[in-house]
C-alpha atoms as a PDB file:
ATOM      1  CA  UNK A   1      30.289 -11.890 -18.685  1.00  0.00           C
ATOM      2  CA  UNK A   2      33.226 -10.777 -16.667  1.00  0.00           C
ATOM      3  CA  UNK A   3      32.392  -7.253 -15.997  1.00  0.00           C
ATOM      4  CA  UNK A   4      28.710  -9.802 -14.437  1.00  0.00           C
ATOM      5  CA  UNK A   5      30.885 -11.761 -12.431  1.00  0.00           C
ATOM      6  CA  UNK A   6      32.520  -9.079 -11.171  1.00  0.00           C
ATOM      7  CA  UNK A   7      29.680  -6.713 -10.129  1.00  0.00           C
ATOM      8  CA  UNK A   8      28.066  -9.703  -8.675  1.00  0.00           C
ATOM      9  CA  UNK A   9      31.211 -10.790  -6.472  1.00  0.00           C
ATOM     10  CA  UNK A  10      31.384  -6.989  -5.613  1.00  0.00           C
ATOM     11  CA  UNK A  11      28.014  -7.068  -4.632  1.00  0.00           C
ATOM     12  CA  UNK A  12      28.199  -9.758  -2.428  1.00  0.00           C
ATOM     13  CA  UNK A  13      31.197  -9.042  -0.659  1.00  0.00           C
ATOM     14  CA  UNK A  14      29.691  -5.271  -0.031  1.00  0.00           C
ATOM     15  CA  UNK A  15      26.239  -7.026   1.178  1.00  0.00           C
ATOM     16  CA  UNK A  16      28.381  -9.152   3.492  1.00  0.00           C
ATOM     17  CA  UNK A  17      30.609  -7.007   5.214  1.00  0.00           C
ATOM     18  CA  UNK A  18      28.038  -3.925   5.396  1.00  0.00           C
ATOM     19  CA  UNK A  19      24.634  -5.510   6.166  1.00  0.00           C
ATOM     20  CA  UNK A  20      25.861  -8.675   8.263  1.00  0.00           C
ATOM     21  CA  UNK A  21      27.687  -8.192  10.969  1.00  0.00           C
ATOM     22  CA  UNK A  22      25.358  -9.193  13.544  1.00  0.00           C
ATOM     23  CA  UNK A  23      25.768 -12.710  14.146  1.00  0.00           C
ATOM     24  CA  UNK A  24      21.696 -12.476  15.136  1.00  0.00           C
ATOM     25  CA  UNK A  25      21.075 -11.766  11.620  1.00  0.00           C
ATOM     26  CA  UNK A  26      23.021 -13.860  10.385  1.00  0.00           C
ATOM     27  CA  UNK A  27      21.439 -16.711  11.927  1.00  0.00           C
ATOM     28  CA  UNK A  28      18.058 -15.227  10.911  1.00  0.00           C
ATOM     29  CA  UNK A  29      19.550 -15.303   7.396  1.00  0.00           C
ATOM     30  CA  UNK A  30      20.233 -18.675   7.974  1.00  0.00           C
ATOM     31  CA  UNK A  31      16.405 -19.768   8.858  1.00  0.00           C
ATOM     32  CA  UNK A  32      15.344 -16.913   5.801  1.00  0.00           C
ATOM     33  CA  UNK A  33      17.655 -18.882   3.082  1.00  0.00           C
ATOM     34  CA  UNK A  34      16.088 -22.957   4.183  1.00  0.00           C
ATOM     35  CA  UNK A  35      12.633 -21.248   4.266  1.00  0.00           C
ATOM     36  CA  UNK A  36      13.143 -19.654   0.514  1.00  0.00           C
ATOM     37  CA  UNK A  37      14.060 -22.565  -0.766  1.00  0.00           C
ATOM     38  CA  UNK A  38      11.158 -24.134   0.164  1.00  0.00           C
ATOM     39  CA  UNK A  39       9.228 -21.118  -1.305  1.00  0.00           C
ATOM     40  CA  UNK A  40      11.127 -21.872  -4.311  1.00  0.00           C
ATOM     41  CA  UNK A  41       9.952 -25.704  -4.458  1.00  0.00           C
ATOM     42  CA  UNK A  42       6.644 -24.499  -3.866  1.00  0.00           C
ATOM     43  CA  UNK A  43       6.509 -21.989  -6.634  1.00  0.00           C
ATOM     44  CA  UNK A  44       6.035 -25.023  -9.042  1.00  0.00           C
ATOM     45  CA  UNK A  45       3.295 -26.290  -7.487  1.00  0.00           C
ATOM     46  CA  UNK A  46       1.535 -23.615  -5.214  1.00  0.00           C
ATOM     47  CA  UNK A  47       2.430 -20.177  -6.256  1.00  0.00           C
ATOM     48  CA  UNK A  48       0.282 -18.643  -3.774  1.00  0.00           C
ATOM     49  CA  UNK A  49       1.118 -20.738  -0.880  1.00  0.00           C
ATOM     50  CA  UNK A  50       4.927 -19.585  -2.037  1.00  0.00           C
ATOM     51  CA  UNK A  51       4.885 -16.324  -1.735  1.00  0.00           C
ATOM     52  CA  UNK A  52       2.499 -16.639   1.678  1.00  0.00           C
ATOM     53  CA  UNK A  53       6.300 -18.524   2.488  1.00  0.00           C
ATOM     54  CA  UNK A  54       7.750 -16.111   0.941  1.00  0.00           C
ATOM     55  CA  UNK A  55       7.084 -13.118   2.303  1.00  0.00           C
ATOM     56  CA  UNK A  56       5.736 -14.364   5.418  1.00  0.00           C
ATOM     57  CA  UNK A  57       8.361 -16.275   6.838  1.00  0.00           C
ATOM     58  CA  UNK A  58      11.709 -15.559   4.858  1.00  0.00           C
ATOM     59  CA  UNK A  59      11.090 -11.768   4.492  1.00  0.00           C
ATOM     60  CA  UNK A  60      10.283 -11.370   7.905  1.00  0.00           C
ATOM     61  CA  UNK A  61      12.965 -13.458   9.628  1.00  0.00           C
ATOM     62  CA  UNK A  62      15.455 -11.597   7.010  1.00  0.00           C
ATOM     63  CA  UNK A  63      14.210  -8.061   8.240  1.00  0.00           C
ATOM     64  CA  UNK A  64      14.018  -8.855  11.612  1.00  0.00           C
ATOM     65  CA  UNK A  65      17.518  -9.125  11.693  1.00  0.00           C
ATOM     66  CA  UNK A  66      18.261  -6.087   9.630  1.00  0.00           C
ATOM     67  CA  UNK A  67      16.268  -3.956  11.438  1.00  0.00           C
ATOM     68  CA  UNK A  68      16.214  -5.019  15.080  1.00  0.00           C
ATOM     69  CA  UNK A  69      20.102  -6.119  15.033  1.00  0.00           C
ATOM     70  CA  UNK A  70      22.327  -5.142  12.680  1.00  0.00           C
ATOM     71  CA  UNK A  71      24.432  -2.294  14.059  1.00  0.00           C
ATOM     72  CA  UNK A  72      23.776   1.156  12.715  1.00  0.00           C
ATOM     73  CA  UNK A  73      25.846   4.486  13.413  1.00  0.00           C
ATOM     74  CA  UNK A  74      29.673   4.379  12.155  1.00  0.00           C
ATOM     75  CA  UNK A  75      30.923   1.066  10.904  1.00  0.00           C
ATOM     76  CA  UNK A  76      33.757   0.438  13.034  1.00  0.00           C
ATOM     77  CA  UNK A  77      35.047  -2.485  11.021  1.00  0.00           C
ATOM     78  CA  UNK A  78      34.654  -0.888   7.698  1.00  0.00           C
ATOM     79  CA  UNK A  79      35.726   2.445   8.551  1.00  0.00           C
ATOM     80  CA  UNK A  80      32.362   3.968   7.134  1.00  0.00           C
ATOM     81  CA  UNK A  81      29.605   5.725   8.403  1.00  0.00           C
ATOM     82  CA  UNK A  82      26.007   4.484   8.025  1.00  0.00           C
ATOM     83  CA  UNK A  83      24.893   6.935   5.101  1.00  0.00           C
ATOM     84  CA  UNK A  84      27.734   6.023   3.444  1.00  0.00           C
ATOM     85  CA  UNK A  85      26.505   2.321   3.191  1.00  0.00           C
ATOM     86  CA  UNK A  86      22.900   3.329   2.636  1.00  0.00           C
ATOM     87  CA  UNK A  87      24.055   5.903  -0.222  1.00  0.00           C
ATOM     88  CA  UNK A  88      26.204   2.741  -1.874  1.00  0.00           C
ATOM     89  CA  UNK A  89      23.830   0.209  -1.082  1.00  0.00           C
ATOM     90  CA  UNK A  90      22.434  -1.444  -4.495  1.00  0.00           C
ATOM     91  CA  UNK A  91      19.470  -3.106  -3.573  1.00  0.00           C
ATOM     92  CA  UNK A  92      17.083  -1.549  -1.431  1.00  0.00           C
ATOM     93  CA  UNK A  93      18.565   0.089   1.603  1.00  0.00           C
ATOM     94  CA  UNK A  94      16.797   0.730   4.550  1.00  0.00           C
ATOM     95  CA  UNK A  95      14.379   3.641   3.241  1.00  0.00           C
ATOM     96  CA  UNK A  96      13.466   1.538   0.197  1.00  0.00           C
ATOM     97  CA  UNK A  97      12.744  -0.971   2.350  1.00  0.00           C
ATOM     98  CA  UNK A  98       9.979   0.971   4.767  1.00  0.00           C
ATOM     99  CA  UNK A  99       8.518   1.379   1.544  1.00  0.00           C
ATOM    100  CA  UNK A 100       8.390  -2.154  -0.203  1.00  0.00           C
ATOM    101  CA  UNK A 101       6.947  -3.636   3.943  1.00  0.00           C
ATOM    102  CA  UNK A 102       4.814  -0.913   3.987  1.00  0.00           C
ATOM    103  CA  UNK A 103       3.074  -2.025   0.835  1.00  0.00           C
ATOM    104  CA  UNK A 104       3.383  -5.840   1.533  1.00  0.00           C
ATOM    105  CA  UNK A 105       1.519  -5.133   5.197  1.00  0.00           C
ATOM    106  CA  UNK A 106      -1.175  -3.052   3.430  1.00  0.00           C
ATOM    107  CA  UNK A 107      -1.735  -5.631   0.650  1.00  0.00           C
ATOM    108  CA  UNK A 108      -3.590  -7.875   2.794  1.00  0.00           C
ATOM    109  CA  UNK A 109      -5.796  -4.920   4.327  1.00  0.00           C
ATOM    110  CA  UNK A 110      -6.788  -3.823   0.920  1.00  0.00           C
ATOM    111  CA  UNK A 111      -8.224  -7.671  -0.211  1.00  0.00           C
ATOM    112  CA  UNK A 112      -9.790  -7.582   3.435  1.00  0.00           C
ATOM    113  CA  UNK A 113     -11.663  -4.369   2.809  1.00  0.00           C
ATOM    114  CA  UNK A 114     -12.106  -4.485  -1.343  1.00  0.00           C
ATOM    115  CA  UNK A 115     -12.037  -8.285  -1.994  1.00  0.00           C
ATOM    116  CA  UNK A 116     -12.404  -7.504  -5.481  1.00  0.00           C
ATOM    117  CA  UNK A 117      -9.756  -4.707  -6.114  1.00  0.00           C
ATOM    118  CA  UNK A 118     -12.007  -2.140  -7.654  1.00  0.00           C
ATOM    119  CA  UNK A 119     -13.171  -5.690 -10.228  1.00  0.00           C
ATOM    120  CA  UNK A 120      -9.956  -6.093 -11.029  1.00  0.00           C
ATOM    121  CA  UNK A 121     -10.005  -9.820  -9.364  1.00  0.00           C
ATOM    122  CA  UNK A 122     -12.302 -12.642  -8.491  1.00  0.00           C
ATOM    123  CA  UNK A 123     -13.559 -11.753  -5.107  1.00  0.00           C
ATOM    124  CA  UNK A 124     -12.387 -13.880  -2.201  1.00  0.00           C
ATOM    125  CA  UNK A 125     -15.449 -15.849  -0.498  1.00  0.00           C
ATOM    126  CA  UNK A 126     -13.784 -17.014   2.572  1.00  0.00           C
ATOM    127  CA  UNK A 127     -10.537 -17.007   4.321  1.00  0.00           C
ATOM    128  CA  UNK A 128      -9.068 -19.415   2.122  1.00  0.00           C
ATOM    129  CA  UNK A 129      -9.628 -17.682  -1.154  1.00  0.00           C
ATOM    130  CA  UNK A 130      -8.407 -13.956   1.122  1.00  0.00           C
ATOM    131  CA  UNK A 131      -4.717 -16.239   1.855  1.00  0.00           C
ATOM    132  CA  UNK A 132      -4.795 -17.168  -1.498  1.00  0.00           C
ATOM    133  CA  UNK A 133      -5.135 -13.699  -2.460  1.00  0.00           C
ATOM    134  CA  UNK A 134      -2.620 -12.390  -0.732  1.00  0.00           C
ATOM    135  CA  UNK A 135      -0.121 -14.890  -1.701  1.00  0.00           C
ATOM    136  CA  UNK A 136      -1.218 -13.838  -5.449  1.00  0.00           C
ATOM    137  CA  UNK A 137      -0.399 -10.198  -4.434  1.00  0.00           C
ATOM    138  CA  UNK A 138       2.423 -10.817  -2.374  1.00  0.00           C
ATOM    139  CA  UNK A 139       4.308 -12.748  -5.757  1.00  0.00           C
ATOM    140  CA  UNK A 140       3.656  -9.928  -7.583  1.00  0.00           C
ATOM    141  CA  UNK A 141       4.871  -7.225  -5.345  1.00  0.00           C
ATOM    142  CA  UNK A 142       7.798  -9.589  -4.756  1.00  0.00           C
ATOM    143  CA  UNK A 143       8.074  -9.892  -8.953  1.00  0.00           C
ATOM    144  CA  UNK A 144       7.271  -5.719  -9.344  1.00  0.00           C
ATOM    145  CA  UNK A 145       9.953  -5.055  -6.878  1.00  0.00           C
ATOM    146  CA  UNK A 146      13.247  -6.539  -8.623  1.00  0.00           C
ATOM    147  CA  UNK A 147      11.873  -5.385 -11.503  1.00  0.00           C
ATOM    148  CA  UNK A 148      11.812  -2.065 -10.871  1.00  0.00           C
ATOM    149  CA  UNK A 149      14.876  -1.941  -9.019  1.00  0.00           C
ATOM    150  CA  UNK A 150      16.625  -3.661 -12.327  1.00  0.00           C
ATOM    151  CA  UNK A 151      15.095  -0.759 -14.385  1.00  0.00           C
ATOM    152  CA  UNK A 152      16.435   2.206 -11.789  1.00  0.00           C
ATOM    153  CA  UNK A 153      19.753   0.748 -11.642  1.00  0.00           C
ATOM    154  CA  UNK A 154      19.559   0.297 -15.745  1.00  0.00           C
ATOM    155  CA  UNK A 155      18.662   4.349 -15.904  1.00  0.00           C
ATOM    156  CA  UNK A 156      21.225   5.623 -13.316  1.00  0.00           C
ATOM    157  CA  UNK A 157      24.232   3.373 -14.571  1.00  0.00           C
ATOM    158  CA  UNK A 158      23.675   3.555 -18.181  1.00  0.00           C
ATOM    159  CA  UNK A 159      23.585  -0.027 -18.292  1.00  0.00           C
ATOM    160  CA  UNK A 160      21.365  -3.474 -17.743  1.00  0.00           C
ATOM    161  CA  UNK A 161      24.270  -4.948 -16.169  1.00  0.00           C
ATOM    162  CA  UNK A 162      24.915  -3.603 -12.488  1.00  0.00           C
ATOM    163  CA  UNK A 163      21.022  -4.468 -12.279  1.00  0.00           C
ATOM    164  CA  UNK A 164      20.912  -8.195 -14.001  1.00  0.00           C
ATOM    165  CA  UNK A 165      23.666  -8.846 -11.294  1.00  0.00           C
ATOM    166  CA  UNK A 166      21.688  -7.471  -8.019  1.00  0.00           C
ATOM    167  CA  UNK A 167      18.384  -9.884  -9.103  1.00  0.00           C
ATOM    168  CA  UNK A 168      20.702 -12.724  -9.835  1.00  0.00           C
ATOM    169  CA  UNK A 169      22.299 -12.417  -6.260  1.00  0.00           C
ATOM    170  CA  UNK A 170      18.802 -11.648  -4.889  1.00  0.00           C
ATOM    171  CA  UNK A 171      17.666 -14.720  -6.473  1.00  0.00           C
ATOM    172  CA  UNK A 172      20.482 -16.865  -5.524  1.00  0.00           C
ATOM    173  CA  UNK A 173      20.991 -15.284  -1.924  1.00  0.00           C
ATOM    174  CA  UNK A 174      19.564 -18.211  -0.281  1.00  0.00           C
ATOM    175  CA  UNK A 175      22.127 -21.038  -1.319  1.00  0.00           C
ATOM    176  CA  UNK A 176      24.801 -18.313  -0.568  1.00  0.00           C
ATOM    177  CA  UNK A 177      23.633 -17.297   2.906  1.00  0.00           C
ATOM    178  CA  UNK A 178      23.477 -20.749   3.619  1.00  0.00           C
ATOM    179  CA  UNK A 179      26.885 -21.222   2.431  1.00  0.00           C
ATOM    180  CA  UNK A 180      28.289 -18.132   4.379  1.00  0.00           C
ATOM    181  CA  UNK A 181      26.369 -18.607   7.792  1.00  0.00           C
ATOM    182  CA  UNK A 182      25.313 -21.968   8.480  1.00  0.00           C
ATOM    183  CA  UNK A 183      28.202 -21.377  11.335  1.00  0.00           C
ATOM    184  CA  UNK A 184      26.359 -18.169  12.515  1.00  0.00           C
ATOM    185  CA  UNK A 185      24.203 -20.337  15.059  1.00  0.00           C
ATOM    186  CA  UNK A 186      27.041 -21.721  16.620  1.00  0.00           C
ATOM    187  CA  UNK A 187      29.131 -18.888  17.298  1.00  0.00           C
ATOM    188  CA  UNK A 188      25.906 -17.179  18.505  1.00  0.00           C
ATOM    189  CA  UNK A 189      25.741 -20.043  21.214  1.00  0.00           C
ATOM    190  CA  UNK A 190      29.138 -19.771  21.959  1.00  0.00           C
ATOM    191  CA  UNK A 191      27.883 -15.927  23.075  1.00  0.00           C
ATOM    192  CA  UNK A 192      29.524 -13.736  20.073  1.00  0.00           C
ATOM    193  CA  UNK A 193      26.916 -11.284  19.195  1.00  0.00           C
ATOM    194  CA  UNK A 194      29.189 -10.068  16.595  1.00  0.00           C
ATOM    195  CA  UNK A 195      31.080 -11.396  14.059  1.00  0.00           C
ATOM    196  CA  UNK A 196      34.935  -9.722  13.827  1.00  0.00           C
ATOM    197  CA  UNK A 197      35.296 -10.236  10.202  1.00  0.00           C
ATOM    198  CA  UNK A 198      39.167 -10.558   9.792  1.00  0.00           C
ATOM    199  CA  UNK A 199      38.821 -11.393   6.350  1.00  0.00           C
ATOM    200  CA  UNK A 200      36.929  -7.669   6.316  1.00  0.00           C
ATOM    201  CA  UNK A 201      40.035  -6.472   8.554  1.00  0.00           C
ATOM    202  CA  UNK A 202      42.691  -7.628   6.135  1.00  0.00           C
ATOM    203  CA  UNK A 203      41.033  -6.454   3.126  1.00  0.00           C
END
């Protein structure tokens, strides 16, 4: 349980200081985390209509800001360069993650074009039943993803641990990015684009 704490605490902290400098993203984090946990009330009741949530507003506000605003090239504040931090990075880093969207933008295309998935589901009769598709195939991309990653992570460090931790901090990011950057709006409006990090700095 320690050496899981640990991991998990290092995992943050690295996810923090790396991937969230921007205070852009960080805001967008902000808006990602209160729209998960919505997704997360909803997976009780509406799976589908979850994952549409999901995926459609969370994951896209969330790689927005990686993508669009976090600062690449050498990490000034870290003293790393960016394949360092990809090379490091647990989860999915930025080449996993052309992969993963490119698969959750084709998904819908695919029930579009083959409503029935070669027979392997009910085919959708009208829009409705296509957006309830897609949140069906969204969930289980989103499931088939942290799954896999737990199992890569399992095979290349010898262990379930390192990978039990990333999907619990996955899982939980949303109360902690809420925790870390409900300020991130703020300082945004006060014009700081970037966020110095002095607890980074002292480390």
């Amino acid at each position: 349980m320690k050496n899981f704490l640990e991991l998990l605490a290092i995992q943050r902290w690295d996810d923090h200081r790396f991937y969230h400098q921007s205070r852009i993203n960080q805001t967008l984090h902000l808006i990602s985390a209160i729209s998960f946990l919505c997704a997360y009330a909803l997976l009780f009741v509406d799976p589908a209509t979850a994952a549409l949530v999901a995926w459609g507003v969370s994951m896209t506000t969330r790689q927005a800001g990686h993508f669009f605003f976090e600062p690449r090239g050498f990490d000034q504040i870290n003293q790393v360069s960016d394949e360092y931090k990809e090379e490091v990075k647990v989860g999915y880093n930025m080449r996993r993650k052309v992969v993963l969207l490119s698969v959750w933008g084709l998904l819908p295309l695919a029930l579009w074009f083959f409503p029935s998935m070669g027979g392997l589901i009910e085919p959708a009769t009208d829009t409705k039943g296509w957006l309830h598709d897609v949140g069906m195939a969204w969930l289980s991309l989103g499931v088939t993803a942290v799954l896999l990653r737990v199992l890569q992570l399992w095979v290349k460090e010898g262990s379930p641990v390192p990978g039990i931790a990333w999907a619990t901090k996955i899982i939980t990011d949303p109360v902690w990015d809420i925790l870390q950057y409900y300020k991130a709006p703020f300082y945004l409006l006060k014009g700081e684009l970037l966020d110095p990090m002095p607890e980074v700095r002292r480390s």
